[in-house]
C-alpha atoms as a PDB file:
ATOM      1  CA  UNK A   1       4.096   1.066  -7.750  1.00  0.00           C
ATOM      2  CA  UNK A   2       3.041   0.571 -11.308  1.00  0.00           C
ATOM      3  CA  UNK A   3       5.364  -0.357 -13.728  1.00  0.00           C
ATOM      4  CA  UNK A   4       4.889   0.678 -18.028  1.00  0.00           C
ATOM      5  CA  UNK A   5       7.043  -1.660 -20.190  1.00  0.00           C
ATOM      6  CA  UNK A   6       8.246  -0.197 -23.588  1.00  0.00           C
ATOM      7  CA  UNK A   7       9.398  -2.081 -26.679  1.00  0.00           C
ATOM      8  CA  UNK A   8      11.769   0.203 -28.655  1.00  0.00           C
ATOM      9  CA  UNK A   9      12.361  -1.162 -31.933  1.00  0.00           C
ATOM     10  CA  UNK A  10      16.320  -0.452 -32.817  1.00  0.00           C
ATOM     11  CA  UNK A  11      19.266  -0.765 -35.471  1.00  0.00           C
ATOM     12  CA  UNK A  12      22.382  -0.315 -33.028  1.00  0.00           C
ATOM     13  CA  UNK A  13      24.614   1.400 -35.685  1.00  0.00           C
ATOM     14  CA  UNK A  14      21.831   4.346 -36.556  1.00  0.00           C
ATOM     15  CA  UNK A  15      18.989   4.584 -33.616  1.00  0.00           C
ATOM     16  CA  UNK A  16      21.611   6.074 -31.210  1.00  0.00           C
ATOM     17  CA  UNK A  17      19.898   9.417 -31.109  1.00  0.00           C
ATOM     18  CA  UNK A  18      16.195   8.296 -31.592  1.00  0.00           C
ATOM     19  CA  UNK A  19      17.369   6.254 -28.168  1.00  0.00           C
ATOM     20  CA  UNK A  20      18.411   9.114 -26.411  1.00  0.00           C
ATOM     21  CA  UNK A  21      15.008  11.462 -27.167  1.00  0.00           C
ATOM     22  CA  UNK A  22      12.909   8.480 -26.236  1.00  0.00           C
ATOM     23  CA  UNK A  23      14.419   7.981 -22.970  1.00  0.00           C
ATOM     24  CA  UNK A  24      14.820  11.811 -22.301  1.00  0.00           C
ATOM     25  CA  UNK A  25      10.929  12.139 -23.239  1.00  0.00           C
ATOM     26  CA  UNK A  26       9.378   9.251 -20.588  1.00  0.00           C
ATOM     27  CA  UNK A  27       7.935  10.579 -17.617  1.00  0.00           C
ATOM     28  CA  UNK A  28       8.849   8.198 -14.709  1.00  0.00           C
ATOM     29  CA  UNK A  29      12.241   6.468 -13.855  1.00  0.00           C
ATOM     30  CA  UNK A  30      13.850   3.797 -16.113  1.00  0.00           C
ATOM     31  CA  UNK A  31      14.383   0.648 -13.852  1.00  0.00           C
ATOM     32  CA  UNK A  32      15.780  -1.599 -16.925  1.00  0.00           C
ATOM     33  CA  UNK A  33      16.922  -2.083 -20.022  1.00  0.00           C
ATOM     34  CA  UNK A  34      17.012  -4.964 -21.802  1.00  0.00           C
ATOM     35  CA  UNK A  35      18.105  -6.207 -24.889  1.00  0.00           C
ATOM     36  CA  UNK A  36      16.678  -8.709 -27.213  1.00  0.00           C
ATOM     37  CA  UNK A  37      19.607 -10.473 -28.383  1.00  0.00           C
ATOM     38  CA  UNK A  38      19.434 -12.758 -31.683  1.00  0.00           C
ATOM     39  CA  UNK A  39      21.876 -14.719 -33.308  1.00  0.00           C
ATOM     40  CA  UNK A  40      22.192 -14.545 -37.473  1.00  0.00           C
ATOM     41  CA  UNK A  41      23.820 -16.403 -40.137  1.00  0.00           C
ATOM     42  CA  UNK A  42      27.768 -17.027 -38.987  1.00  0.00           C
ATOM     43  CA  UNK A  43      27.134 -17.155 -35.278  1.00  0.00           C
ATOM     44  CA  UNK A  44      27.133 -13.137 -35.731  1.00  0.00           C
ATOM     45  CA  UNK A  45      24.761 -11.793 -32.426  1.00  0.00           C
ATOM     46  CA  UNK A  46      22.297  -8.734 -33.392  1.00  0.00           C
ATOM     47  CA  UNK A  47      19.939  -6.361 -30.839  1.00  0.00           C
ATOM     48  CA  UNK A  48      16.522  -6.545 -32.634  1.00  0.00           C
ATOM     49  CA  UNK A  49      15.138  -4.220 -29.727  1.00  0.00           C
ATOM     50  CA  UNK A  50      15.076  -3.236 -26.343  1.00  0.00           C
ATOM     51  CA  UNK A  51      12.139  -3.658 -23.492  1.00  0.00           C
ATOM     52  CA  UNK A  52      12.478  -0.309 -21.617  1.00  0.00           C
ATOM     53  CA  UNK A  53      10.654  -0.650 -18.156  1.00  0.00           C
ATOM     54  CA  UNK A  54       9.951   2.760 -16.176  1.00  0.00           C
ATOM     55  CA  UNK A  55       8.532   3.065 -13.106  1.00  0.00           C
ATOM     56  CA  UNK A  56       5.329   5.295 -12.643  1.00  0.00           C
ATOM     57  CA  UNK A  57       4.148   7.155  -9.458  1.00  0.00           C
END
């Protein structure tokens, strides 16, 4: 099996639908997403972006 690894750039409050189309539009099956989780001024936790891995074939 190959395996493609996406990095999806994201503001959680306004991306929701760009989200959506992107992972409607990929061609093989979505084994994970993961979130890059950072932490900002006042201990308050942000998503920067997400690695999307889909498996191809």
């Amino acid at each position: 099996m190959k395996y493609r690894v996406h990095r999806f750039d994201i503001k959680m409050t306004i991306d929701q639908s760009k989200l959506e189309q992107f992972l409607n539009n990929l061609d093989g099956e979505v084994v994970a997403v993961i979130p890059n989780v950072t932490i900002a001024i006042f201990w308050i936790h942000k998503v920067d972006f997400l690695l999307v891995i889909e498996k191809i074939g």
